[in-house]
Protein backbone atom coordinates (compact mmCIF):
# COMPACT_ATOMS: atom_id res chain seq x y z
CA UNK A 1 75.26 97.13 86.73
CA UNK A 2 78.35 94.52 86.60
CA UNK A 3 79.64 93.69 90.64
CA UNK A 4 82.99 95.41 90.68
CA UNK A 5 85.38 93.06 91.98
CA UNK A 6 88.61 93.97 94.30
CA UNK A 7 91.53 92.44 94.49
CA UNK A 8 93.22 92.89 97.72
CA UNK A 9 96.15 91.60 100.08
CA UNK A 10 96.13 90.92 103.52
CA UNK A 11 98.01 92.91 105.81
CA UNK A 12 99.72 90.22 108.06
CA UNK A 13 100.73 90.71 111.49
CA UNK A 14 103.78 89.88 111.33
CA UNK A 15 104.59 92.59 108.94
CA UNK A 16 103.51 95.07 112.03
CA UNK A 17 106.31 95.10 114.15
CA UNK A 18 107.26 98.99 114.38
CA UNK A 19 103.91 100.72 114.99
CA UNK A 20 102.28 102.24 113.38
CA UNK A 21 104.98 103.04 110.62
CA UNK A 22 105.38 99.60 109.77
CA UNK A 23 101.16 100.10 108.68
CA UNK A 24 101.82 102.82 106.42
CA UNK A 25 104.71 101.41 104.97
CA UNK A 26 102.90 98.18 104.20
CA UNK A 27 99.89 100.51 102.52
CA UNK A 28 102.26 102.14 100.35
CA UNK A 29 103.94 98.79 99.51
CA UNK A 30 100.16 97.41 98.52
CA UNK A 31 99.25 100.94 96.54
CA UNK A 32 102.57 100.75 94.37
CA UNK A 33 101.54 96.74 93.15
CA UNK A 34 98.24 98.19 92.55
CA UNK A 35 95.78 96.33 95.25
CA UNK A 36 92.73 97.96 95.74
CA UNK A 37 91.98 96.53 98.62
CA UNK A 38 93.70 95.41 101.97
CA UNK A 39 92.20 93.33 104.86
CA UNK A 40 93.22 94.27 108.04
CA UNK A 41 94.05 92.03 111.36
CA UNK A 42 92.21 93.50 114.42
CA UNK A 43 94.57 92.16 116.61
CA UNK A 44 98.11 92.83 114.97
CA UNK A 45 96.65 96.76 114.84
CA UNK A 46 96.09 96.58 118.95
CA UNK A 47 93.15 98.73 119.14
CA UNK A 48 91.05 96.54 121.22
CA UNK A 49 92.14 95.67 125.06
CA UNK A 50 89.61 93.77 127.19
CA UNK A 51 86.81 94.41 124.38
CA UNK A 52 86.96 97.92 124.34
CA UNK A 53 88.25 100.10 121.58
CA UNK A 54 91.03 102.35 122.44
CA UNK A 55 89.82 105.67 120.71
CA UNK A 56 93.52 106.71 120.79
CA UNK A 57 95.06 104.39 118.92
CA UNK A 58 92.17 104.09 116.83
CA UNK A 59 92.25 107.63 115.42
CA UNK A 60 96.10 106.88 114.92
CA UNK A 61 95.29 104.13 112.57
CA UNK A 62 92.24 105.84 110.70
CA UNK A 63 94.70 108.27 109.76
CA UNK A 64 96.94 106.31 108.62
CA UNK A 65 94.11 104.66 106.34
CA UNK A 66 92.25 107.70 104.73
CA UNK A 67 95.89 108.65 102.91
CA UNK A 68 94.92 105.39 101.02
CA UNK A 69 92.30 104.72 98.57
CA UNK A 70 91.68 101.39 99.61
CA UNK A 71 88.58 99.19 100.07
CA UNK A 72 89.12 97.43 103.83
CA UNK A 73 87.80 94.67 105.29
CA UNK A 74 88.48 93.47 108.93
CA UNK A 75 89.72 89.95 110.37
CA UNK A 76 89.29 89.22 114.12
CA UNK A 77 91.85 87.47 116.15
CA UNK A 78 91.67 83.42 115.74
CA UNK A 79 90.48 83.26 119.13
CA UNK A 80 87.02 84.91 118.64
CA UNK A 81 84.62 82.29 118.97
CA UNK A 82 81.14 82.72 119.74
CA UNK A 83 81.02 79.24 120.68
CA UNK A 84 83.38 79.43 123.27
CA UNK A 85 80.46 79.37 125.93
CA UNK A 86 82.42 80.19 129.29
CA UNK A 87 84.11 82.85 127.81
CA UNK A 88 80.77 84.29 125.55
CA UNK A 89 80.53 87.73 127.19
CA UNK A 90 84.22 88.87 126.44
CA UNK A 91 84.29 86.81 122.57
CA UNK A 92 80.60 89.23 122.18
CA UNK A 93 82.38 92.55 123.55
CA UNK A 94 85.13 92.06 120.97
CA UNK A 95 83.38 91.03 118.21
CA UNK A 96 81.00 93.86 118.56
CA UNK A 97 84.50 96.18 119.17
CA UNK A 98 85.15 94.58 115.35
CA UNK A 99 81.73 95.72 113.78
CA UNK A 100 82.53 99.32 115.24
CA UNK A 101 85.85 99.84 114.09
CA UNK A 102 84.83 98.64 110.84
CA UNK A 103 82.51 101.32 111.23
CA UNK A 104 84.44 103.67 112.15
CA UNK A 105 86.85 103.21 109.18
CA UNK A 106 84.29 102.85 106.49
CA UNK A 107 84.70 99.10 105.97
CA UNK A 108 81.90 97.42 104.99
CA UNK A 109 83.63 93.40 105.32
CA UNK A 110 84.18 91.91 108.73
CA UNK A 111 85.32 88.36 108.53
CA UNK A 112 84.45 85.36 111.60
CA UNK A 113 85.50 82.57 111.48
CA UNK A 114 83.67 79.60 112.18
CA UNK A 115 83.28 78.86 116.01
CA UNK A 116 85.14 75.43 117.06
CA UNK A 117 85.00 73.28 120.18
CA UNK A 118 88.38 71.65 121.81
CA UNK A 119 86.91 68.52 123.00
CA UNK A 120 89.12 68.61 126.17
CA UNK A 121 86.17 67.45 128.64
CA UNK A 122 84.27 64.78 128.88
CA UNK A 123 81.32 67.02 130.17
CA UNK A 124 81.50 68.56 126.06
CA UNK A 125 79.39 65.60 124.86
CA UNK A 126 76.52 65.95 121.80
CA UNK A 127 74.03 68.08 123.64
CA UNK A 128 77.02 70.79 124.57
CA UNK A 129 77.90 71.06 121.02
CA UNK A 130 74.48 71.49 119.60
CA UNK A 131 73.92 73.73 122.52
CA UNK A 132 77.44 75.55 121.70
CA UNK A 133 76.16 75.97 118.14
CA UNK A 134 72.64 77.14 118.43
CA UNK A 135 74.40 79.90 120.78
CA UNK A 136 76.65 80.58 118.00
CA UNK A 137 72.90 81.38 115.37
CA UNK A 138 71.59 83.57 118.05
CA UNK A 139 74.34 85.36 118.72
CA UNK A 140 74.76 85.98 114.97
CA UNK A 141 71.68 87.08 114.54
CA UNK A 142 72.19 89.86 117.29
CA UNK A 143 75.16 90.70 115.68
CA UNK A 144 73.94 90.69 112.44
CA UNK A 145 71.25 93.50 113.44
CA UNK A 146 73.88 95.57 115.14
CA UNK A 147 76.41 95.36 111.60
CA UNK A 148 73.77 95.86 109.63
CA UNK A 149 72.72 99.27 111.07
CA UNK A 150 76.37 100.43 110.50
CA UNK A 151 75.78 98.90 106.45
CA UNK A 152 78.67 96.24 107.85
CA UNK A 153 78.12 92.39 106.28
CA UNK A 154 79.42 89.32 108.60
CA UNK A 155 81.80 86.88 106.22
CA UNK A 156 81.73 83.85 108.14
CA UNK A 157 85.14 81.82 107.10
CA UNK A 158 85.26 77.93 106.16
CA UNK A 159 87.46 76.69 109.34
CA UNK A 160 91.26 74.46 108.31
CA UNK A 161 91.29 71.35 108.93
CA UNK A 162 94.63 70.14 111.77
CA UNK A 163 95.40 65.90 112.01
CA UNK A 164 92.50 66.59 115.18
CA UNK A 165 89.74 68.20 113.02
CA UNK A 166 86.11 66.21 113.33
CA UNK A 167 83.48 68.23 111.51
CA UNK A 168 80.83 65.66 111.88
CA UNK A 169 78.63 65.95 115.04
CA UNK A 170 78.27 62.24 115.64
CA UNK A 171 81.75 61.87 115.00
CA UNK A 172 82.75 63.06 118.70
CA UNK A 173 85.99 61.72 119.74
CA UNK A 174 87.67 62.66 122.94
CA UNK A 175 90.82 64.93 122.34
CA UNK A 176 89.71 65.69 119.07
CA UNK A 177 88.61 69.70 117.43
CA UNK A 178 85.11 70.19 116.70
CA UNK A 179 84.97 72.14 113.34
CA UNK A 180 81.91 72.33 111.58
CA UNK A 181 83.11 75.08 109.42
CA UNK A 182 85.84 72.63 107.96
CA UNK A 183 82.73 71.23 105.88
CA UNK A 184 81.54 73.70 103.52
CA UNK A 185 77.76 72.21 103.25
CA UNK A 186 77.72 72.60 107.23
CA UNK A 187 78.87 76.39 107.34
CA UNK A 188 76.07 76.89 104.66
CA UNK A 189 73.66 75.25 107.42
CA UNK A 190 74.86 77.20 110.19
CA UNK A 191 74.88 80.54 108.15
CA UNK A 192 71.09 79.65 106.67
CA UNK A 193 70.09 78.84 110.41
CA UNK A 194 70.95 82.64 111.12
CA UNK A 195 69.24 84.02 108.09
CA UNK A 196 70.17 87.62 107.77
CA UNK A 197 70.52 88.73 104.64
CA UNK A 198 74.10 90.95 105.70
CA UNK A 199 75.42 87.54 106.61
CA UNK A 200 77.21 85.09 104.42
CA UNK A 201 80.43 82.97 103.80
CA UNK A 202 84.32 83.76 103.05
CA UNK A 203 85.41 81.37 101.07
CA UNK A 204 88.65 80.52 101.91
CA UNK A 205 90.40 78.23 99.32
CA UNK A 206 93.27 77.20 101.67
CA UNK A 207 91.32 76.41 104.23
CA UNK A 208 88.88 74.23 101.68
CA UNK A 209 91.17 72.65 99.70
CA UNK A 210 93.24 70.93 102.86
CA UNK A 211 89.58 70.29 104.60
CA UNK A 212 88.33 68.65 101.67
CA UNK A 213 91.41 66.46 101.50
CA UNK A 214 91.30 65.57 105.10
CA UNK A 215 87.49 65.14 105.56
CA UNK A 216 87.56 63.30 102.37
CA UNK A 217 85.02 65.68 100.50
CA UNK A 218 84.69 66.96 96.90
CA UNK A 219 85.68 70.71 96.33
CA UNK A 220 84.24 71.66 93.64
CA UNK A 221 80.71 70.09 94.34
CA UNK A 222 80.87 71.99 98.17
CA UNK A 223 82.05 75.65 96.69
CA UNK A 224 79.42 75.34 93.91
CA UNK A 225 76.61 74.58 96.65
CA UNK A 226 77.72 77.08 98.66
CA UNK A 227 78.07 79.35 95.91
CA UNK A 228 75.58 82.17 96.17
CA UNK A 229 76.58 82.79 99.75
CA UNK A 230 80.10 83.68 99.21
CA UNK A 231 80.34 87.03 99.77
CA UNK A 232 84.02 87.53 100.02
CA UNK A 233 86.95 84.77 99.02
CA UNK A 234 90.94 84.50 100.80
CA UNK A 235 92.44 83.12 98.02
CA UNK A 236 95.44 81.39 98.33
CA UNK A 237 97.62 77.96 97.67
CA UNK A 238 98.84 74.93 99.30
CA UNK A 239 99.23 71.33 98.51
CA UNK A 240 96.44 69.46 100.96
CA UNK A 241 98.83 68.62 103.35
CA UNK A 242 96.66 68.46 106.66
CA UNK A 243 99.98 67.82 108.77
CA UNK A 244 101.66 71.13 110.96
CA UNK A 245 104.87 69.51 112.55
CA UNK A 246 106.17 73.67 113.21
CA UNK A 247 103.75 76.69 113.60
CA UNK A 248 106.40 78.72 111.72
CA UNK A 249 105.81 78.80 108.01
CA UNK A 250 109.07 79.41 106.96
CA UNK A 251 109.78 75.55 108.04
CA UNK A 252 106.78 74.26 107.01
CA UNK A 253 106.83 76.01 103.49
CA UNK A 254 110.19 73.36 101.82
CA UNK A 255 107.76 70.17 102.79
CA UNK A 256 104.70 71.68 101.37
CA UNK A 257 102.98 71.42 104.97
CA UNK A 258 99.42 72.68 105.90
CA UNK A 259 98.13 76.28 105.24
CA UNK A 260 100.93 77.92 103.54
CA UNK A 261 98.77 80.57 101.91
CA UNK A 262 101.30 81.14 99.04
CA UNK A 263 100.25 82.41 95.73
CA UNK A 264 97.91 80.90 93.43
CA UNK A 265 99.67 78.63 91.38
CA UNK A 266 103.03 77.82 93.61
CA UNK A 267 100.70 74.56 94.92
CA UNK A 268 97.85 72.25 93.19
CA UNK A 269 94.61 74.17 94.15
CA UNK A 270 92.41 73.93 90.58
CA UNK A 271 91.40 77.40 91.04
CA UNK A 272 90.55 77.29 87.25
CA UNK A 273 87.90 75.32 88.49
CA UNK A 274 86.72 77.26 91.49
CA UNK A 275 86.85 80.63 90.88
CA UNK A 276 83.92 80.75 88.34
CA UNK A 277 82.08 79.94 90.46
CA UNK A 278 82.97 82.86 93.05
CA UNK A 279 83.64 86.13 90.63
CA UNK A 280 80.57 87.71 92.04
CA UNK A 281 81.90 87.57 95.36
């Protein structure tokens, strides 16, 4: 049988500003274009507080979602990190918060996104991050059985590259952003090192195509070696630029500045040559 591919939108939290009506608006928005799927941001929804799921406003939003006939997937906050070692017990008790929501919705997608070091300590040499990222397999792993009992896959995203980004271990600079996930031949390693076969790679094309500029790496020979793991794709456009002089996108959007996540074809990603080489996803 042919693998049935969705096209879906994200729901973006800044679009949730009056809840929850501004969720079903959005929903009804997506249903008249004809989506058929919509990922949804755990954090702009605000059903997990300290790691815990608030059954409340859960059941308000599963309502909201079985009016619709859409496929979901789930994307955590940018701050879950399971390599975030002082902080592991809380980044665990909301990622596992993400796997039963998902759950409880029906959604068989959660997206992670590569974990990431701020190398902000002198004490965060080579042996921390190696540590930091062996932590990050195990926990996976763990993870990986718990998801996979609820029929849940992990999508583990391809990090962005920022002006700080080092992706290379023995590359450690002080000050700088470790970010193996910025290099799509090291998130392969880091997803093979966990092994589960309900765990595999977003491919976001955003995120590659300014990494790849920045890191000095060619696209198309990553995506097609990390091919066969992609088992869900953001796509969206931009023009390389690794540079973010505002966070708001509005401003950056006239200058053609970092991840604009416009739609394909407004930048220069060659998705023509890309995306045969993720339709299965």
């Amino acid at each position: 049988m042919a693998h049935s591919i969705r096209i879906g939108v994200n729901l973006h939290p800044s679009s949730v500003t009056n809840f929850p009506d501004d969720i079903e608006k959005m929903l009804c928005k997506f249903q008249k274009v004809g989506f058929e799927a919509v990922e949804l941001p755990l954090h702009a929804l605000q059903i997990v507080a300290g790691g815990r799921i608030m059954e409340r406003r859960a059941n308000m939003i599963a309502n909201i979602l079985k009016n619709f006939n859409f496929e979901y997937s789930i994307h955590p906050p940018n701050s879950l990190n399971l390599m975030d070692i002082p902080n592991l017990d809380i980044q665990k008790d909301v990622f596992k918060s993400m796997i039963d929501f998902a759950n409880f919705i029906g959604s068989s997608i959660v997206v992670y996104h590569s974990g990431l070091i701020y190398l902000n300590d002198e004490k965060m040499d080579h042996s921390y991050v190696r540590k930091a990222m062996e932590i990050e397999v195990d926990e996976l792993k763990k993870l990986a059985d718990y998801a996979a009992k609820r029929n849940i896959k992990i999508a583990v995203e391809n990090a962005c590259s920022t002006t700080k980004t080092v992706a290379d271990i023995s590359n450690l600079k002080p000050g700088c952003i470790f970010d193996y996930g910025a290099d799509l031949l090291n998130l392969r390693t880091q997803v093979e090192k966990v092994g589960k076969e309900n765990v595999g790679i977003t491919l976001d094309t955003g995120h590659a195509y300014i990494s790849s500029r920045h890191l000095n790496f060619n696209l198309l020979e990553q995506v097609q070696k990390i091919s066969n793991m992609v088992i869900h794709v953001h796509l969206h456009d931009n023009f390389g630029r690794v540079e973010k002089p505002e966070n708001n996108h509005v401003n950056l959007l006239p200058f053609g500045f970092h991840d604009l996540h416009m739609p394909p074809g407004w930048g220069e990603i060659p998705f023509e040559n890309i995306l045969p080489h993720v339709t299965h996803a």
